[in-house]
N, C-alpha and C. Protein backbone atom coordinates (compact mmCIF):
# COMPACT_ATOMS: atom_id res chain seq x y z
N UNK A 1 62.90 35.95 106.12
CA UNK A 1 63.92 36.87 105.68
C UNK A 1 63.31 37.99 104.84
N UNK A 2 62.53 37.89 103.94
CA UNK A 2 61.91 38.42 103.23
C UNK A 2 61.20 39.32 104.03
N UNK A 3 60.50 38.95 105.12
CA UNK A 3 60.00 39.95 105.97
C UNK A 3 60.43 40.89 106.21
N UNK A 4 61.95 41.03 107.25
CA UNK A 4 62.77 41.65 107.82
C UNK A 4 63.08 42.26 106.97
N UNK A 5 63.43 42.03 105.62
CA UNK A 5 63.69 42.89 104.68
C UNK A 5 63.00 44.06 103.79
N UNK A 6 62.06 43.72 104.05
CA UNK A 6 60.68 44.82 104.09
C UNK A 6 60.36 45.67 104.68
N UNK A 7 60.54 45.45 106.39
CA UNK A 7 60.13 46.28 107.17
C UNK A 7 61.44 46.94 107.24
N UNK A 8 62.91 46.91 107.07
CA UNK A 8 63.70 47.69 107.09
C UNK A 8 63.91 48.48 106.06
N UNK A 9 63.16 48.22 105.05
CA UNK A 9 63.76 48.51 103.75
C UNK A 9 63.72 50.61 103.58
N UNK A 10 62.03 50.33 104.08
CA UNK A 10 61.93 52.11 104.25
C UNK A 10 63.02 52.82 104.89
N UNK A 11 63.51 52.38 106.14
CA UNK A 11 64.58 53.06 106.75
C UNK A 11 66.09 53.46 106.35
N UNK A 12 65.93 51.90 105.59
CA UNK A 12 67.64 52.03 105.02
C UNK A 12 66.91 53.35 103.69
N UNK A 13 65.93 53.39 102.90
CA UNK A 13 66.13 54.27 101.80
C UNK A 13 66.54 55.85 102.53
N UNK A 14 65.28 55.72 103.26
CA UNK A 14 65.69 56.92 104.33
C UNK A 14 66.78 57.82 104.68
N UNK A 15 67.57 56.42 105.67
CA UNK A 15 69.01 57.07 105.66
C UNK A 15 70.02 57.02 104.35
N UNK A 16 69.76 56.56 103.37
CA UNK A 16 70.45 56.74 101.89
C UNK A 16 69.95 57.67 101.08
N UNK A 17 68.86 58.28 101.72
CA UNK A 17 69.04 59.41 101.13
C UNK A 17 69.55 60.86 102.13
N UNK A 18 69.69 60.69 103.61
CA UNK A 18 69.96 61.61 104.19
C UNK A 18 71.36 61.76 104.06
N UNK A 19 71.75 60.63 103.69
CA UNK A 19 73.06 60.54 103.52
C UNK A 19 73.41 61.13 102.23
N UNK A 20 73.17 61.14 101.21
CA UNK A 20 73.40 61.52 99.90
C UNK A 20 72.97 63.42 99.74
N UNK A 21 71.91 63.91 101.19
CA UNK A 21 71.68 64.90 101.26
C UNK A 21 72.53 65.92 101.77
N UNK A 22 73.77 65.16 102.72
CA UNK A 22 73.93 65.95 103.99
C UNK A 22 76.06 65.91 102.55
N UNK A 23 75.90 64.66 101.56
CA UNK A 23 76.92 65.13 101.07
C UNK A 23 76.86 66.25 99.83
N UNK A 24 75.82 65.98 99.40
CA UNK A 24 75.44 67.25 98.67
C UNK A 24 75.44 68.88 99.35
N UNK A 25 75.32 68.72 100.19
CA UNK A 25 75.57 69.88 101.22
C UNK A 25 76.78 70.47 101.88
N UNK A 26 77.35 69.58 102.11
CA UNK A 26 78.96 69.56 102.27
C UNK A 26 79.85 70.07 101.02
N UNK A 27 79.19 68.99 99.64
CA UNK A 27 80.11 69.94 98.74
C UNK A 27 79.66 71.10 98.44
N UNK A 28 78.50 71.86 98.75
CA UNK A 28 78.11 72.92 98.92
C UNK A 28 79.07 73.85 99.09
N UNK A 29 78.59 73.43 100.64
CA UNK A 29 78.98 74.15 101.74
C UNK A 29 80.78 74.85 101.24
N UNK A 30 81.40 74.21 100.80
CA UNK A 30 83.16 73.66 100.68
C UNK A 30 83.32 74.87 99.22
N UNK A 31 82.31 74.48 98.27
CA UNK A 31 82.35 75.32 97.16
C UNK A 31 82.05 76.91 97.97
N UNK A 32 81.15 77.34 98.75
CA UNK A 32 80.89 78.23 99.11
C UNK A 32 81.83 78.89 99.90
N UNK A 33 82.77 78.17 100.86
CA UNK A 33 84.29 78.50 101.28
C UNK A 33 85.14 79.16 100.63
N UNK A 34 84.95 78.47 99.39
CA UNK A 34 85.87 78.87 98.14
C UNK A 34 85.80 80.34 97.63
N UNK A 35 84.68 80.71 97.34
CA UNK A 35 83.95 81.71 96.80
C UNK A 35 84.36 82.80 97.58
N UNK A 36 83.76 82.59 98.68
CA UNK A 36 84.25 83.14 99.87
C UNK A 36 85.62 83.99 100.29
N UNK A 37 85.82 83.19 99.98
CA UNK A 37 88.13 83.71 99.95
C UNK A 37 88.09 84.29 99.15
N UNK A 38 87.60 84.15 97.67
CA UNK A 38 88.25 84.62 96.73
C UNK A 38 87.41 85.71 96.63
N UNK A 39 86.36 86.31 96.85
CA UNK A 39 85.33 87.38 96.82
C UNK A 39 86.56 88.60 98.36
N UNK A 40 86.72 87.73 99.51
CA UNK A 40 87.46 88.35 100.32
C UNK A 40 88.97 89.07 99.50
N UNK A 41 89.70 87.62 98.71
CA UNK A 41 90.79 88.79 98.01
C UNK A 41 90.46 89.72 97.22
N UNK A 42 89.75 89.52 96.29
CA UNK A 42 89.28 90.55 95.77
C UNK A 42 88.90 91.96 96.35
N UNK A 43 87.84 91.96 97.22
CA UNK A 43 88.11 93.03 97.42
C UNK A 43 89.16 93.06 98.80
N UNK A 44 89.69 92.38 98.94
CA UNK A 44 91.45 93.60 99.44
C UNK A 44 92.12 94.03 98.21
N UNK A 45 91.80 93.09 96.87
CA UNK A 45 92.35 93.69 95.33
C UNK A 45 92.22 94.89 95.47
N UNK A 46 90.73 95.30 95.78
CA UNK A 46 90.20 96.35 95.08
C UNK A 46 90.73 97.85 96.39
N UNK A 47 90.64 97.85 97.24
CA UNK A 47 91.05 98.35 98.29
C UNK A 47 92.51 99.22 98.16
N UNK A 48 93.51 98.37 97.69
CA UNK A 48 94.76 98.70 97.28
C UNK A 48 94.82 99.03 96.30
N UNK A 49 93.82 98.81 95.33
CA UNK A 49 94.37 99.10 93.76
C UNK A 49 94.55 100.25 93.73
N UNK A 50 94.16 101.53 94.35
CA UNK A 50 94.74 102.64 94.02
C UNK A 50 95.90 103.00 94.13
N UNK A 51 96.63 102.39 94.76
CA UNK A 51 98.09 102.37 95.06
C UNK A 51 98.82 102.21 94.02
N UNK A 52 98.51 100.96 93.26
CA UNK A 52 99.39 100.55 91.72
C UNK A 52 98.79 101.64 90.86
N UNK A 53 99.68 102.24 90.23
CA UNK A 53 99.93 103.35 88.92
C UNK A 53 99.84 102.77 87.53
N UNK A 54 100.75 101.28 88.00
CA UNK A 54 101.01 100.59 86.57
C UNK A 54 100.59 99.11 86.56
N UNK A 55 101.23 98.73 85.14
CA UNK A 55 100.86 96.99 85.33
C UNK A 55 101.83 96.44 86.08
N UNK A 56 103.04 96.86 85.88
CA UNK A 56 103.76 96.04 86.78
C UNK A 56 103.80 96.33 88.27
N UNK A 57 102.77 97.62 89.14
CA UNK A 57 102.49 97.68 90.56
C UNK A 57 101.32 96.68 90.91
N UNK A 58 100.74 96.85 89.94
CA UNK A 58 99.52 95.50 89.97
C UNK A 58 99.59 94.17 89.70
N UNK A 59 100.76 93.86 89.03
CA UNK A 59 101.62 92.38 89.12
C UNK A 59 102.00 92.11 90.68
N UNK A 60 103.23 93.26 91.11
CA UNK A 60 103.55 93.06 92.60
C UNK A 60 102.20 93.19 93.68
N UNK A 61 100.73 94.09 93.36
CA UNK A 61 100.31 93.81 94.10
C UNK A 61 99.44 92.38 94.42
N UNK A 62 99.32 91.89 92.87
CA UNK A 62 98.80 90.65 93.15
C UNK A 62 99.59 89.78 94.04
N UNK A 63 100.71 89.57 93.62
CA UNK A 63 101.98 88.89 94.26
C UNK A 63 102.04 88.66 95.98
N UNK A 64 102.23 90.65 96.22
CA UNK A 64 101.94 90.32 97.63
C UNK A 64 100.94 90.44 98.47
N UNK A 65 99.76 90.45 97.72
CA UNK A 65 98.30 90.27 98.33
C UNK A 65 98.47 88.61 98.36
N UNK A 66 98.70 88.18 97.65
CA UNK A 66 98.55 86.46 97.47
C UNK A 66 99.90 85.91 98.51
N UNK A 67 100.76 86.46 98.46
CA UNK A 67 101.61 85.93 99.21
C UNK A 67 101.40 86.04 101.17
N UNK A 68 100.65 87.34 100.94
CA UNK A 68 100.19 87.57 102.78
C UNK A 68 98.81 86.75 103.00
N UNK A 69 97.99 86.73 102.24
CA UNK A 69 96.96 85.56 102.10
C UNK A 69 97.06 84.10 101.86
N UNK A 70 98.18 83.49 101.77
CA UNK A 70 98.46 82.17 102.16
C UNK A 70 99.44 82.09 102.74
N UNK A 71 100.14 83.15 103.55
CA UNK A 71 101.00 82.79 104.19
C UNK A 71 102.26 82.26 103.58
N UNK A 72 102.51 82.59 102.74
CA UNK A 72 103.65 81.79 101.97
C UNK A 72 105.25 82.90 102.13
N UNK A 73 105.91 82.49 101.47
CA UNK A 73 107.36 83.02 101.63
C UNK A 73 107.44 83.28 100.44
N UNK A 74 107.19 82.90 99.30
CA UNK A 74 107.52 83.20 98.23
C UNK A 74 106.38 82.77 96.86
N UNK A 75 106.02 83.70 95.49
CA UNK A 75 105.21 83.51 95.39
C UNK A 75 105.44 84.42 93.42
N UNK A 76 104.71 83.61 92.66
CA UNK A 76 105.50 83.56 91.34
C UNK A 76 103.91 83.66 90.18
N UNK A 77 104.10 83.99 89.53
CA UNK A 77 102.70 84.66 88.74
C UNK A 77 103.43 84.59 87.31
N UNK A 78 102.44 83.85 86.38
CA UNK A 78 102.78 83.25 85.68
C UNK A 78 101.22 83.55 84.44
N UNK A 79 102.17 84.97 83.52
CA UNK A 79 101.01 85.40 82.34
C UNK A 79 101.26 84.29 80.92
N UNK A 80 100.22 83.52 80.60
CA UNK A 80 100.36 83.31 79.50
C UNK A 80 100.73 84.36 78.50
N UNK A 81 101.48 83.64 77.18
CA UNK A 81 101.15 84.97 76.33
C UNK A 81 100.34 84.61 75.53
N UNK A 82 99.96 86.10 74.46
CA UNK A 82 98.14 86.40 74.01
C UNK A 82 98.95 85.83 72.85
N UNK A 83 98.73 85.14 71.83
CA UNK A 83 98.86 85.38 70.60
C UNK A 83 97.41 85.68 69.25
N UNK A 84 97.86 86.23 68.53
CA UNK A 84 96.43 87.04 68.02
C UNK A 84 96.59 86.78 66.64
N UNK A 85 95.99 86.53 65.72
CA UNK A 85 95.46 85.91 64.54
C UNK A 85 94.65 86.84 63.98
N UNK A 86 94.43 88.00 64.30
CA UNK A 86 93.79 88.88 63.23
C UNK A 86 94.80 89.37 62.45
N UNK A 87 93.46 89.59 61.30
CA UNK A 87 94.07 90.30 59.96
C UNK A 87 93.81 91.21 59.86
């Protein structure tokens, strides 16, 4: 037993690590998707922004840039408020 377990042993590390390689790569890959989109809205941000005058054309254009980019029907943007502590 001990034998068999020896001579396989290289292989199994092998594939435990190709395996641990190919998921490291994947979440890569998935993060890089991400980036991706959001580098793409952006610049359609930037594309249109001359259009908005104000903050609130640049509220609606976020709105319906985000709303034609996921396909959605409806779509809601939500500013924290600043509160400020200087003296």
């Amino acid at each position: 037993m001990q034998t068999v377990r020896q001579l396989v042993q290289p292989a199994l590390e092998c594939l435990r690590r190709e395996l641990e390689l190919r998921s490291k790569l994947g979440t890569r890959e998935r993060a890089l998707d991400v980036r991706e989109r959001d580098l793409d809205l952006m610049l359609e941000m930037s594309a249109h922004q001359s259009a908005a005058s104000s903050d609130a054309d640049e509220f609606g254009l976020i709105l319906k840039t985000g709303i034609e980019r996921m396909g959605c029907a409806l779509a809601a943007l939500w500013v924290r408020t600043r509160t400020s502590a200087c003296r």
